[in-house]
Protein backbone atom coordinates (compact mmCIF):
# COMPACT_ATOMS: atom_id res chain seq x y z
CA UNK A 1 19.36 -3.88 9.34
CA UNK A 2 18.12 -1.89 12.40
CA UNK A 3 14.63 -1.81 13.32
CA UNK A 4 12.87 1.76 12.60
CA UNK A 5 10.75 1.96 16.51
CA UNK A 6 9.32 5.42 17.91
CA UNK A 7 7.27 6.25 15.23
CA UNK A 8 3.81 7.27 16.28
CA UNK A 9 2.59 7.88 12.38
CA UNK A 10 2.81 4.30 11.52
CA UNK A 11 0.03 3.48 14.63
CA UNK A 12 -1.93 5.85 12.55
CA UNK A 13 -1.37 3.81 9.48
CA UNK A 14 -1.88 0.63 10.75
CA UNK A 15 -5.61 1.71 12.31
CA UNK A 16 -6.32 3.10 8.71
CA UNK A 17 -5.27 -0.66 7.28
CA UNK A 18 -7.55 -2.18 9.83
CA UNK A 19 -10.52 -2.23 7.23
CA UNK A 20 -8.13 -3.26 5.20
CA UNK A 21 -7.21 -6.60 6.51
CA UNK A 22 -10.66 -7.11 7.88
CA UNK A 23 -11.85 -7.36 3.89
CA UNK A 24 -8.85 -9.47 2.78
CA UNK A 25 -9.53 -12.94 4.34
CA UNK A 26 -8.94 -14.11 0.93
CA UNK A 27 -5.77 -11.98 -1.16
CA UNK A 28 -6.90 -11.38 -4.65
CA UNK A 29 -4.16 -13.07 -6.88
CA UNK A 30 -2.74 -11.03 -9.28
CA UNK A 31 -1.29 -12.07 -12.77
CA UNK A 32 1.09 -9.33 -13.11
CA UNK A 33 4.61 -8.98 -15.51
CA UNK A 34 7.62 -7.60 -13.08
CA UNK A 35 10.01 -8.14 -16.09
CA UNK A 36 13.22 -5.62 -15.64
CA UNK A 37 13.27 -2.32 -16.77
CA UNK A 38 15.75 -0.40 -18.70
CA UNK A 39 17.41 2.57 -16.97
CA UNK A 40 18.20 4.29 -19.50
CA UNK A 41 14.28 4.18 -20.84
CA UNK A 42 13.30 4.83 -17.24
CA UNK A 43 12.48 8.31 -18.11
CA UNK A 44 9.94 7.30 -20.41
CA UNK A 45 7.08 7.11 -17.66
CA UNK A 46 4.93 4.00 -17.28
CA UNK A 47 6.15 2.54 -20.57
CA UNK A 48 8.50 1.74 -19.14
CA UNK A 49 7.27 -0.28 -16.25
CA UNK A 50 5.69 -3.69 -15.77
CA UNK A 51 1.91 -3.74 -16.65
CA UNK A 52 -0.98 -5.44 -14.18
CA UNK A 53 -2.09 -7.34 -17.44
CA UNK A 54 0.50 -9.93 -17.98
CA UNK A 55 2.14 -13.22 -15.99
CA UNK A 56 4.52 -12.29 -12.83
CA UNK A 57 8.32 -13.47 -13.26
CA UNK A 58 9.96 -15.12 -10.58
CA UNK A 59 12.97 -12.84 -9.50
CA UNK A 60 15.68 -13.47 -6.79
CA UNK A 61 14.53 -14.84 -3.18
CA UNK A 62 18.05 -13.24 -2.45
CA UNK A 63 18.15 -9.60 -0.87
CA UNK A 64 19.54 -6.73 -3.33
CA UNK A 65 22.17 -4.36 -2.69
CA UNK A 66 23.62 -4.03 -5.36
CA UNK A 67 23.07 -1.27 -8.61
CA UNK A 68 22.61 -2.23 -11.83
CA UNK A 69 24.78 0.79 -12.58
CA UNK A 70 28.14 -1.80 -11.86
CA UNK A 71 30.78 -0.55 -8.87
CA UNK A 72 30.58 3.57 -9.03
CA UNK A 73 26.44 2.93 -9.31
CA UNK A 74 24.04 4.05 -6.69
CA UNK A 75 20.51 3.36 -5.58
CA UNK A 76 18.26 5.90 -3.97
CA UNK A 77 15.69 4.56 -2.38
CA UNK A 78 12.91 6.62 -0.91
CA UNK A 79 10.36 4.82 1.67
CA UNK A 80 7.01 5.37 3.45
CA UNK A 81 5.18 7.43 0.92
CA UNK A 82 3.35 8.81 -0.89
CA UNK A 83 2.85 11.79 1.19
CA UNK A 84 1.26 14.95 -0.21
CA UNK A 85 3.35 17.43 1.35
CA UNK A 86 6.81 15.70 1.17
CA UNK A 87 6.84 13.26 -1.88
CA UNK A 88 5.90 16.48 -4.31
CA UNK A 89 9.25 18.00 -3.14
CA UNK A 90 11.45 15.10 -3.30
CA UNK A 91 10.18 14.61 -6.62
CA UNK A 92 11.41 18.53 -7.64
CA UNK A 93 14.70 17.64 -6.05
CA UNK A 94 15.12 14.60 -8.15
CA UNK A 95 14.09 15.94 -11.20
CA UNK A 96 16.26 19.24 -10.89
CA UNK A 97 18.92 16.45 -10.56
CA UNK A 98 18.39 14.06 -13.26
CA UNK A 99 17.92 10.95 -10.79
CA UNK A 100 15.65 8.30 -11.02
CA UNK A 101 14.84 6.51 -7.70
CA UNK A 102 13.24 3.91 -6.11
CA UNK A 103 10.14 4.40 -4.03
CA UNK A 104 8.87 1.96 -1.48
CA UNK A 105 5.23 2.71 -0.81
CA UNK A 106 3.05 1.75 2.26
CA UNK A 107 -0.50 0.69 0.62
CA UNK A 108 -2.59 2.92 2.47
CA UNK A 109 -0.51 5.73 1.49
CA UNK A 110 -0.66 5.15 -2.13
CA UNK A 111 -4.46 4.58 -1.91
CA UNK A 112 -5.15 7.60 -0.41
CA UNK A 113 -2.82 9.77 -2.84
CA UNK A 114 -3.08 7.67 -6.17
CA UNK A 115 -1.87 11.28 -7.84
CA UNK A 116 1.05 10.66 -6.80
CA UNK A 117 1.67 7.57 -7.00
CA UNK A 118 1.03 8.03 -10.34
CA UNK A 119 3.45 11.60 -10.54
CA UNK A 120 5.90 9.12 -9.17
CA UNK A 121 5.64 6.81 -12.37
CA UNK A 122 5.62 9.85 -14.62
CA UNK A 123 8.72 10.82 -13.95
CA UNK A 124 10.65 7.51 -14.54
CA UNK A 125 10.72 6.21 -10.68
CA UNK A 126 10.58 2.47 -9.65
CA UNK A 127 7.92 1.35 -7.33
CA UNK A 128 8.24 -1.35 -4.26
CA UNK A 129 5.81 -3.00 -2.17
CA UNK A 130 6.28 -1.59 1.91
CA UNK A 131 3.47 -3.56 3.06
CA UNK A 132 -0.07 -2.24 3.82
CA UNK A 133 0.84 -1.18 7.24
CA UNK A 134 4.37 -0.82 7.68
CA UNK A 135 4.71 -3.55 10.60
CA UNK A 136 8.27 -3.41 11.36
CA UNK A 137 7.07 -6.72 13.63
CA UNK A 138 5.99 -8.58 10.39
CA UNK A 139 8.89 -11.57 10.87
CA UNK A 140 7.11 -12.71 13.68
CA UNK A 141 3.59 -12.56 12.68
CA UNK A 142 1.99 -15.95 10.83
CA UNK A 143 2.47 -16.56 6.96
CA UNK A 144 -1.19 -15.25 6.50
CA UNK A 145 -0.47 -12.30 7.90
CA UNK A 146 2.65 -11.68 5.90
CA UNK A 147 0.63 -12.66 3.03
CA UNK A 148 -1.78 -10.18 3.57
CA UNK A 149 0.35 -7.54 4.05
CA UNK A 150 2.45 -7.95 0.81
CA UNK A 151 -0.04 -8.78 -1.93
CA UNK A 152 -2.28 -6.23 -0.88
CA UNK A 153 0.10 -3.74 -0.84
CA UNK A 154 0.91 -4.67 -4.11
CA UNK A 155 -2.66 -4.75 -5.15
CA UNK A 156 -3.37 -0.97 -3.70
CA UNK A 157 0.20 0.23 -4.85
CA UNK A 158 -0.86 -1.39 -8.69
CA UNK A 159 -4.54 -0.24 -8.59
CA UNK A 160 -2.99 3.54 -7.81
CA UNK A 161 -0.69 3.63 -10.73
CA UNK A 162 -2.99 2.96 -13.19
CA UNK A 163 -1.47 -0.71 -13.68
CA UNK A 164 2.35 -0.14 -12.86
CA UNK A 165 3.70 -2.99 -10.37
CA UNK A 166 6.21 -2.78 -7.69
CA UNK A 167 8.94 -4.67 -8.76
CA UNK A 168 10.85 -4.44 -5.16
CA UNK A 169 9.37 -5.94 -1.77
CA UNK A 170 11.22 -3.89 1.11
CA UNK A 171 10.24 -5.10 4.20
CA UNK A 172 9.45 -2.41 7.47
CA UNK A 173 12.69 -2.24 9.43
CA UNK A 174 14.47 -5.23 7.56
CA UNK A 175 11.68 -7.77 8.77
CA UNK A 176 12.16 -10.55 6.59
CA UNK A 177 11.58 -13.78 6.55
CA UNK A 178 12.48 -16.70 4.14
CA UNK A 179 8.58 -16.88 3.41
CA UNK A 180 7.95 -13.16 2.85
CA UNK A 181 11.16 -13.29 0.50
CA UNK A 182 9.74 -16.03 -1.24
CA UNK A 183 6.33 -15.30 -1.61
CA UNK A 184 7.35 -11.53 -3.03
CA UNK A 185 9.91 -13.05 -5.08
CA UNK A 186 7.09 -15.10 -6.87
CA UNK A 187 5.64 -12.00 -7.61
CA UNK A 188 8.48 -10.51 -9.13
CA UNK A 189 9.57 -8.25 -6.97
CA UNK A 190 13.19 -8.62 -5.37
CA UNK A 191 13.46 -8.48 -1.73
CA UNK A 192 15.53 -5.21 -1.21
CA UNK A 193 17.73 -3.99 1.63
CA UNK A 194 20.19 -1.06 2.00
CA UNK A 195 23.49 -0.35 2.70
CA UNK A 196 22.78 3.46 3.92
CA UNK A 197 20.69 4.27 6.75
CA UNK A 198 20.79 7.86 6.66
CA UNK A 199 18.11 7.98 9.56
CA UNK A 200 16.75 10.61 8.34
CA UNK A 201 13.51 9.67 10.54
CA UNK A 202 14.97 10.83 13.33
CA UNK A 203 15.67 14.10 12.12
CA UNK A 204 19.07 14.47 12.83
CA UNK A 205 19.67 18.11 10.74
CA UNK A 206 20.69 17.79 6.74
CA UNK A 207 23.73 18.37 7.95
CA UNK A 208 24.22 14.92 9.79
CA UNK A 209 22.00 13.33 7.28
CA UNK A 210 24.70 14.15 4.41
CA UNK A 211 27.74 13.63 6.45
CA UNK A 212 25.80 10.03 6.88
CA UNK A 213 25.59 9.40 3.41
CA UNK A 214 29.38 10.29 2.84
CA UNK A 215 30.77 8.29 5.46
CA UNK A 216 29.06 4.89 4.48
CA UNK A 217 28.90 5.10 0.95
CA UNK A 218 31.87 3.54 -0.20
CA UNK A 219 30.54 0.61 1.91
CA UNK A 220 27.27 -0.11 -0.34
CA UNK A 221 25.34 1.86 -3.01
CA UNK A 222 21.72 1.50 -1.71
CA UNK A 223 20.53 4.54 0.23
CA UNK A 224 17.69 4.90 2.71
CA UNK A 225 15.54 8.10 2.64
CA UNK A 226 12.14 9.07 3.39
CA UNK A 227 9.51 11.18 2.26
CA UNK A 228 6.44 10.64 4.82
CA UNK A 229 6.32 10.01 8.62
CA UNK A 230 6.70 13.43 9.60
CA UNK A 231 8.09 16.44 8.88
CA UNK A 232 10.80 15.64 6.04
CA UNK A 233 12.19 19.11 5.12
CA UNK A 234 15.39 17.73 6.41
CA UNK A 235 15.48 14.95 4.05
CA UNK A 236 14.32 17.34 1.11
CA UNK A 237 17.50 19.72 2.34
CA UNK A 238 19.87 16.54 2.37
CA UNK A 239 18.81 15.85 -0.91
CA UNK A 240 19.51 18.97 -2.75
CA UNK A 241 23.10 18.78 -1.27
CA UNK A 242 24.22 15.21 -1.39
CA UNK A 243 22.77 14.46 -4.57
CA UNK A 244 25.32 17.06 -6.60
CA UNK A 245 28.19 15.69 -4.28
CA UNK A 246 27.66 11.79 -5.43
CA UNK A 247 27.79 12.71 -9.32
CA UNK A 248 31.00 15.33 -8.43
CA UNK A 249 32.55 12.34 -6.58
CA UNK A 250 31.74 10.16 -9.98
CA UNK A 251 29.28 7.92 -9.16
CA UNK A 252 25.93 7.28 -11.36
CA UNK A 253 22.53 6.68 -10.01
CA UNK A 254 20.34 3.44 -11.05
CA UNK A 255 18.39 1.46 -9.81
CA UNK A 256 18.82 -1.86 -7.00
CA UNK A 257 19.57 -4.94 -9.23
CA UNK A 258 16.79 -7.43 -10.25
């Protein structure tokens, strides 16, 4: 998994988490359910999610690729949110297109923008856990630190749903580590990679961005996109087109497997 560098936003994200980590010497532990849910219910809203008032499941240490939607499924997954001008539009997109996704949120984001967040759950979307600061160093920082970063991620992403869970842990750039896998896993939420990096970050043109996506995606279903970081009318553009193509070329969208 290649390492996302360049990005001047995220030093802007990780001086906002600052405060963050200065209160969290001690990570509030959080009894929370991160039981599966249903695709087909996902439209339901929150319902349909995992609540903040019931015992965490142990899920998979291993990372997920796969769909639950079997060999023609595929996962879009949509990272670095919520952001107010982007995440609004990929939500339209994905509406107008009857797909549910997977969004990985960075916990400042979703505390400052708890709306969304929230619109996010509304319309039938997954939630994972993207760390409070989106350290794409985090496999060689201490366990504490990785601690920190994941629970209270998951605490901020939780608090702004109004008590929906990640169930996903994707770690910045790929940064793993058997303890970060573990420790998220413990909580319920399955580490998740991808398959497709349609580097959309780097703002290649739609164009490029689609002809990513439908060069590599007979090689894995789980696509990389992003709604925050910068200017993401590219990725909004890519959307609208590659979305359409995928169902035309018969596959199905769910969600990573659990």
């Amino acid at each position: 998994m290649a390492r996302h560098g360049g990005r001047g936003w995220y030093g802007r994200v990780i001086a906002a988490a600052v405060g963050v980590t200065a209160m969290a010497a001690v990570t509030s532990v959080w009894t929370a359910q991160a039981g599966p849910v249903d695709a087909g219910q996902a439209g339901a809203g929150a319902s349909a999610h995992p609540s903040a008032g019931s015992v965490p499941s142990r899920v998979s240490v291993d990372i997920a690729h796969a769909s639950d939607h079997g060999a023609r499924g595929v996962n879009i997954t949509i990272d670095d949110g919520p952001d107010p001008d982007w995440t609004p539009q990929v939500l339209e997109v994905l509406r107008e297109n009857g797909v549910k996704a997977t969004f990985c949120m960075v916990g400042t984001q979703a505390q400052a923008h708890p709306d969304l967040v929230k619109a996010v759950v509304a319309d039938g979307h997954r939630l994972c856990d993207h760390t409070v600061s989106h350290d794409t160093t985090m496999d060689t920082k201490p366990d504490s630190y990785q601690s920190q970063q994941i629970l209270d991620a998951e605490r901020m992403i939780t608090e702004a749903s109004g008590g929906v869970r990640p169930v996903y842990y994707r770690a910045p750039g790929g940064a793993f580590t058997p303890y970060s896998r573990d420790l998220a896993a413990s909580r319920g939420m399955r580490p998740l990679g991808w398959n497709v990096d349609t580097k959309d970050f780097e703002r290649p043109g739609a164009a490029a961005i689609v002809a990513t996506v439908k060069s590599e995606v007979s090689g894995g279903p789980t696509i990389l996109f992003h709604d925050a970081g910068g200017d993401r009318s590219q990725t909004v553009a890519a959307l609208r087109e590659i979305l359409p193509w995928l169902r035309q070329q018969g596959y199905s969208f769910g969600f990573p497997v659990r």
